[in-house]
Protein backbone atom coordinates (compact mmCIF):
# COMPACT_ATOMS: atom_id res chain seq x y z
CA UNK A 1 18.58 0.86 -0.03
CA UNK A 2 16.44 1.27 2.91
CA UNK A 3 13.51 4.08 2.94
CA UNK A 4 14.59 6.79 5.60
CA UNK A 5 10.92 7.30 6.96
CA UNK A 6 12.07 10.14 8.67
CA UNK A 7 13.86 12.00 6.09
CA UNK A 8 10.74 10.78 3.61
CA UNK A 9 8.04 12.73 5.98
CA UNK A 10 11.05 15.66 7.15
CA UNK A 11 11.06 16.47 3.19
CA UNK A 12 7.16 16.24 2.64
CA UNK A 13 6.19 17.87 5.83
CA UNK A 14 8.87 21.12 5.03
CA UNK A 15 8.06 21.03 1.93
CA UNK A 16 4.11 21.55 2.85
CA UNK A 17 5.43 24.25 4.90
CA UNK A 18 7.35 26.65 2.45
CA UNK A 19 4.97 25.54 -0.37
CA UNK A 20 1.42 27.10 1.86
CA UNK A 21 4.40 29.94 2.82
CA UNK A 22 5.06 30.59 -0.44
CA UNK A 23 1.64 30.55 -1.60
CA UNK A 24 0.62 33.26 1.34
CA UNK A 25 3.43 35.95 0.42
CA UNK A 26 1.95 35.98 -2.68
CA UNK A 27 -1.63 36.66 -1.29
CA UNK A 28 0.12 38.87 1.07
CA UNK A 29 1.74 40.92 -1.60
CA UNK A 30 -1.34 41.02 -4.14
CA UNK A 31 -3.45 42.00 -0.85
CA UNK A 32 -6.28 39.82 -1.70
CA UNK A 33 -7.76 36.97 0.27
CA UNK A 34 -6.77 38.19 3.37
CA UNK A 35 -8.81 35.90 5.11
CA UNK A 36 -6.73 32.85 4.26
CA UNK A 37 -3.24 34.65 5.38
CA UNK A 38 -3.28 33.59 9.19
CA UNK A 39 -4.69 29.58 9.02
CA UNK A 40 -2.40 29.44 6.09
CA UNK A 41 0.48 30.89 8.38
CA UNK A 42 0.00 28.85 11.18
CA UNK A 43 -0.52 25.37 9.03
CA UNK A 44 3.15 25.97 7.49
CA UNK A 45 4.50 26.47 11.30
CA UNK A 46 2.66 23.56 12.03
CA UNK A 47 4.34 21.91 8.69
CA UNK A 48 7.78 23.06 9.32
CA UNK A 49 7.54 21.65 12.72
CA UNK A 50 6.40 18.82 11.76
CA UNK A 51 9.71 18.20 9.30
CA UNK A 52 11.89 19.12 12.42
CA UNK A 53 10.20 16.16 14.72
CA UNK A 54 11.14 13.97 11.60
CA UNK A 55 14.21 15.04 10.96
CA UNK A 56 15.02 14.63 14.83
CA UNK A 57 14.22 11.16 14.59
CA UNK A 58 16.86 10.92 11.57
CA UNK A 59 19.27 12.08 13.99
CA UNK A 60 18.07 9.73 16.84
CA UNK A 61 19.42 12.69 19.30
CA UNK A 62 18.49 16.53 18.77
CA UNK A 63 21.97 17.03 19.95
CA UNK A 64 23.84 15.96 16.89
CA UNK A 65 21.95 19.09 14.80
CA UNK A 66 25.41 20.47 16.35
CA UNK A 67 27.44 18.76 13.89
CA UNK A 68 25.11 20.56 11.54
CA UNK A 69 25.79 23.73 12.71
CA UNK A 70 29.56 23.48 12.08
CA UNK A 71 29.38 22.14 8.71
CA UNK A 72 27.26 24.58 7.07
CA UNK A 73 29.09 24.11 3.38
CA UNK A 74 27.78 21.12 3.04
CA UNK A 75 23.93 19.74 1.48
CA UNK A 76 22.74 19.23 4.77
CA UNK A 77 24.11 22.10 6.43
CA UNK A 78 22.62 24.54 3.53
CA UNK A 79 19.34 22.89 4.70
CA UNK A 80 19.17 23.75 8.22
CA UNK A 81 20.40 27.27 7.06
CA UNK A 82 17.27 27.55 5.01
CA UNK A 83 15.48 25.78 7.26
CA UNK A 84 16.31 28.43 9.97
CA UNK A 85 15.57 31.32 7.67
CA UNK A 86 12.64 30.08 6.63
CA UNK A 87 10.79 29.64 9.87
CA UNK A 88 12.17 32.50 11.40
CA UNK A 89 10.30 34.06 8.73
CA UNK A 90 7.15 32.64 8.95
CA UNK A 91 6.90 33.06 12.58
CA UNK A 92 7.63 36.26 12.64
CA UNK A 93 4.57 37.06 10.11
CA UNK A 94 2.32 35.05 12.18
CA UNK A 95 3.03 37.38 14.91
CA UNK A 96 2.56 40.10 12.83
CA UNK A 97 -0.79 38.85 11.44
CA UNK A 98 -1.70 38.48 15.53
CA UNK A 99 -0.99 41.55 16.11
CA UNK A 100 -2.39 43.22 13.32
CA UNK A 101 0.08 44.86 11.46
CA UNK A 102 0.82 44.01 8.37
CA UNK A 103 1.66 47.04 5.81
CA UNK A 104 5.27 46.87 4.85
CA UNK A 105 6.63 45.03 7.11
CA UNK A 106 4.55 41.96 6.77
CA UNK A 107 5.16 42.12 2.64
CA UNK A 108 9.40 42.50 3.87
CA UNK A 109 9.00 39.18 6.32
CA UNK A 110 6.99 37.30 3.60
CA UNK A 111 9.43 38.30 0.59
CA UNK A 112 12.27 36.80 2.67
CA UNK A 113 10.14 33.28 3.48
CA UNK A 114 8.97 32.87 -0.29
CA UNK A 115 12.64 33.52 -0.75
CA UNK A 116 14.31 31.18 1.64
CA UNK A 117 11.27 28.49 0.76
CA UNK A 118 11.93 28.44 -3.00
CA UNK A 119 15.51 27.62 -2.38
CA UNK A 120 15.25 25.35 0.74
CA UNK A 121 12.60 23.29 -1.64
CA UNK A 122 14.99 22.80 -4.08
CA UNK A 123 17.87 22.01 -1.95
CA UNK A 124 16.49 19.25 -0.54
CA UNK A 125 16.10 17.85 -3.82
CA UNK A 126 19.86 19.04 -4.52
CA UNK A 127 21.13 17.19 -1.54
CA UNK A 128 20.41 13.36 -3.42
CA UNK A 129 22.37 14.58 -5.94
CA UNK A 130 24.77 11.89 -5.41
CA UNK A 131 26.98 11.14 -8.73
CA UNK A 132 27.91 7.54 -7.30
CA UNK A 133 24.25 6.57 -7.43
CA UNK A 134 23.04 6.84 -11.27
CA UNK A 135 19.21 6.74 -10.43
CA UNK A 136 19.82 10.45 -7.86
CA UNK A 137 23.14 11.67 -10.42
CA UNK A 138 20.11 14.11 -11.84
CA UNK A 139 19.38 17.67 -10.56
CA UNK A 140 15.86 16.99 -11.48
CA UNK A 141 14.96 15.59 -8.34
CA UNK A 142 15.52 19.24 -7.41
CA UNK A 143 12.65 19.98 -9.27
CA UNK A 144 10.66 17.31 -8.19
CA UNK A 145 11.05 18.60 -4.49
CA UNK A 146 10.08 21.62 -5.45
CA UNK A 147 7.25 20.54 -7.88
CA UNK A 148 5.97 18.33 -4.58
CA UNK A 149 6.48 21.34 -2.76
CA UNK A 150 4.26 23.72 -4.48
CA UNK A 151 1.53 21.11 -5.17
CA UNK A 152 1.24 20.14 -1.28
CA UNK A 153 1.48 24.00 -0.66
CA UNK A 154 -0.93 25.35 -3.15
CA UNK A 155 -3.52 22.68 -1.61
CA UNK A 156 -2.96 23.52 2.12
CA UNK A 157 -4.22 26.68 1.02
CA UNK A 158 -7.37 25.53 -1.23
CA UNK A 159 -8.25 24.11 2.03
CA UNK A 160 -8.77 26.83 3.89
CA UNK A 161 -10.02 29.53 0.48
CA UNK A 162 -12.10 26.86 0.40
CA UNK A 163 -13.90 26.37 3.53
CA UNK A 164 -14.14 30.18 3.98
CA UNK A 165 -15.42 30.97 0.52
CA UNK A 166 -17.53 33.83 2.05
CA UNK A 167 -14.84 35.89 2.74
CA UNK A 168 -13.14 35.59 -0.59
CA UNK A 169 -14.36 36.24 -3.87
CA UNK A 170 -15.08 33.62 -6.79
CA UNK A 171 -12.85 34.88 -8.68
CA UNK A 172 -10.00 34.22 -5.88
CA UNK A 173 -11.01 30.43 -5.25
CA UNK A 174 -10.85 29.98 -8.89
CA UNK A 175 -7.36 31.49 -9.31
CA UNK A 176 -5.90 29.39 -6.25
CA UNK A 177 -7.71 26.37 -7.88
CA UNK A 178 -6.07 27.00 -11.25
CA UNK A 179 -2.73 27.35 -9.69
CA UNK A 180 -3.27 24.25 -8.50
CA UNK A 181 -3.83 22.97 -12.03
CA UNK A 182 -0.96 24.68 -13.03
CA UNK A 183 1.37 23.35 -10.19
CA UNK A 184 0.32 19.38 -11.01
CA UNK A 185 0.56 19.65 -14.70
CA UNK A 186 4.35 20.96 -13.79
CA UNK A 187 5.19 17.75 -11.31
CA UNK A 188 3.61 15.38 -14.48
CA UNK A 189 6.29 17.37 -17.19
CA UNK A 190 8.79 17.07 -14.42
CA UNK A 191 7.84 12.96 -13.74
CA UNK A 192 8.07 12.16 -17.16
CA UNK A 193 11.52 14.44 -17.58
CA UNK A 194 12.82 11.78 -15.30
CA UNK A 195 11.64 9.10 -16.68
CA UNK A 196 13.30 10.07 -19.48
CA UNK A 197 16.35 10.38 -17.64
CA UNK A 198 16.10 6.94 -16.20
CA UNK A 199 16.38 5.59 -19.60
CA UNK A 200 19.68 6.89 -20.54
CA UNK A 201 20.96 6.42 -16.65
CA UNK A 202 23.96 4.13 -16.72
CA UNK A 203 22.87 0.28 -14.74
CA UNK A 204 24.18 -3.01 -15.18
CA UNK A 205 20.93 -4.58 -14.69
CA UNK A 206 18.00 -3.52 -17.43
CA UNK A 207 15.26 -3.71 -14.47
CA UNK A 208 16.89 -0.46 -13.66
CA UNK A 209 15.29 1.19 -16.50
CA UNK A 210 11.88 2.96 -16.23
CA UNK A 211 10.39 -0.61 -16.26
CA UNK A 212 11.13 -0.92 -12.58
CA UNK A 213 8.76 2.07 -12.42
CA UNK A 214 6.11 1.52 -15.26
CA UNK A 215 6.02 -2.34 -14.37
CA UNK A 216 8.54 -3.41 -12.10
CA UNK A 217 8.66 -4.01 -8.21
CA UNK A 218 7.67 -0.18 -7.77
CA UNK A 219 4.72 -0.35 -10.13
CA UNK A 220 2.36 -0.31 -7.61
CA UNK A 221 3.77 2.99 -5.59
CA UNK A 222 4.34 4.78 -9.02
CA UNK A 223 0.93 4.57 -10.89
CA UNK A 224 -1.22 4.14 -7.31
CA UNK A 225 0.89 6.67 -5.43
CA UNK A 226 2.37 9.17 -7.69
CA UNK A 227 0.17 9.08 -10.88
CA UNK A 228 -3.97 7.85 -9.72
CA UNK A 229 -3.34 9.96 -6.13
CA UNK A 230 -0.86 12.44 -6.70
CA UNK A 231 -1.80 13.30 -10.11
CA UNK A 232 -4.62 11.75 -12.32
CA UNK A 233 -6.84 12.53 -9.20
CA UNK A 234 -5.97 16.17 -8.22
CA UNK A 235 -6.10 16.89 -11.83
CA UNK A 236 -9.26 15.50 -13.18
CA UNK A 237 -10.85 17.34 -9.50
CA UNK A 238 -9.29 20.58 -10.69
CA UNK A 239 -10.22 20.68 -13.95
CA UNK A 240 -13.96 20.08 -12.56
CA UNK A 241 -14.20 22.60 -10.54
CA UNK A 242 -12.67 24.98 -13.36
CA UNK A 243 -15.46 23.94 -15.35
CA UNK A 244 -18.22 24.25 -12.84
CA UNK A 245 -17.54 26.97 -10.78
CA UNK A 246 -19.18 24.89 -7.90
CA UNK A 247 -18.28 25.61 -4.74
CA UNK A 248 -19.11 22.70 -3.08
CA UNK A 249 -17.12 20.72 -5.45
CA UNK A 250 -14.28 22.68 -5.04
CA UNK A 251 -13.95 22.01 -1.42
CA UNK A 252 -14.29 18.31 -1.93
CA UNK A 253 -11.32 18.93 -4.56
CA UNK A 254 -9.20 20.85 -1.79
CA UNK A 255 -9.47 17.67 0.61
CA UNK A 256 -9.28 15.29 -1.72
CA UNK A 257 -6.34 16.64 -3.84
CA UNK A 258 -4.46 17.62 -0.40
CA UNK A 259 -4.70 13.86 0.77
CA UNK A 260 -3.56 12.82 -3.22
CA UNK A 261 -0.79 14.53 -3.21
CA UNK A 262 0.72 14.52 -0.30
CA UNK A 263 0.12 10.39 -0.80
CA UNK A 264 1.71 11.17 -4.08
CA UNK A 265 4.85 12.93 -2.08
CA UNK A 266 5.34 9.75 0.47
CA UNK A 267 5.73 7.34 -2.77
CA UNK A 268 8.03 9.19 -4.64
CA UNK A 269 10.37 9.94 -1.77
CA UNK A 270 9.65 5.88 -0.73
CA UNK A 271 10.67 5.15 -4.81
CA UNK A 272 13.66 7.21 -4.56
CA UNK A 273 15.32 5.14 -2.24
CA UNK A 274 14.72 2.29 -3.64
CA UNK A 275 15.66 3.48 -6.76
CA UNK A 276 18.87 4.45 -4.87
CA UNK A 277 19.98 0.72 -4.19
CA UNK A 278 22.34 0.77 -6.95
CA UNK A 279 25.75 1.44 -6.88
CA UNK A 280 27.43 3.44 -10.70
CA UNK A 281 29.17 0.43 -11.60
CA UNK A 282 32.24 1.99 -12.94
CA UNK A 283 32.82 3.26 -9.45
């Protein structure tokens, strides 16, 4: 199967957005760091938008979201329900960050992204869900949209903690750094939980097993993409920092484990495809 660029980067780019999202209604509701809430709001905008130009290019004609529209039942139509939700959302608290509000009604608007995020990330995992193709006839590639989701997320907003480490305390870098930790060591459980699953996956050829992965034609995405960059990388850089304390290597980690992952994101989305090419052969 061919790799749909544009639904590969409409997937990594959304996710990026509701991840950082996600990760700001909960610094929005524990009222701390509030000097990361409005770059951290604007880069998931800029995320989210991002994931529509991409998914406009899918469509080859912003027109056709009208089918969409009418066919909201369906995968794709759940998405642009989310989608629609969830940047509503988000705008609406950067304007309230502008503005200066906040109080309630900036914890109400960022309850409903985090809300709308978490279940748009796993829905677009959901939507691959195909039971004709054995490699996608698992709902864990829910969680691995959502895993991808949260990593990407959790390190747009290292980013900014840390490049403005004065106006947070240590103890707030460290936590968004651990969380970080936290987040990767999830996406490696959730990897090798379909790994697993590609074992037992019915295929008439035995290449289809997790050889194609561990030493096949994708060997070279899988351990350079998804494990060294999106995992062995942002991990060993995490667990650095949570030994050192150092600031300065923590915002190498931030930039460095942002570009990992999201490099990790593009080759498993890439590897899903073409682990897609085959048809259950009992249908």
């Amino acid at each position: 199967m061919a790799i749909q660029w544009p639904l590969v980067f409409f997937t990594l780019f959304t996710g990026l957005g509701v991840g950082a999202f996600s990760c700001i209604a909960v610094i929005e509701w524990l009222g701390i760091g509030e000097v990361v809430l409005l770059p951290g709001t604007i880069t998931a905008l800029v995320a989210m938008a991002a994931g529509g130009l991409a998914s406009v290019f899918h469509l080859s004609h912003p027109f056709r979201t009208y089918n969409i529209i009418k066919h909201l039942d369906t995968g794709v139509g759940k998405e642009m329900l989310l989608i629609t939700i969830t940047g509503v959302a988000i705008f609406l608290y950067a304007v309230i960050r502008v503005m200066g509000l906040g109080g309630l009604s900036g914890k109400i608007v960022a309850a409903i992204g985090l809300v709308a995020g978490i279940l748009l990330a796993f829905e677009m995992g959901a939507t691959y869900v195909l039971p004709a193709r054995p490699a996608w006839r698992t709902w864990l590639w829910s969680f691995i949209y959502a895993a991808s989701a949260a990593v990407t997320g959790i390190f747009a907003i290292y980013v900014w903690t840390a490049l403005f480490h004065g106006g947070v305390d240590e103890a707030f870098l460290m936590g968004i750094n651990k969380g970080a930790l936290i987040a990767l060591i999830v996406m490696v459980g959730v990897i090798l939980a379909y790994l697993f699953y590609l074992d037992s996956a019915p295929s008439e050829d035995p290449i289809n097993k997790p050889s194609r992965l561990l030493k096949g034609a994708g060997a070279l995405p899988f351990w350079g993409g998804v494990v060294f960059a999106g995992m062995v990388i942002p991990i060993a850089l995490t667990i650095w920092v949570q030994a050192t304390q150092s600031i300065l290597i923590s915002q190498i980690t931030a930039v460095v484990g942002l570009m990992g992952v999201l490099s990790g994101g593009v080759a498993i989305r890439a590897l899903m495809y073409t682990l897609g090419d085959e048809i259950d052969p009992i249908i």
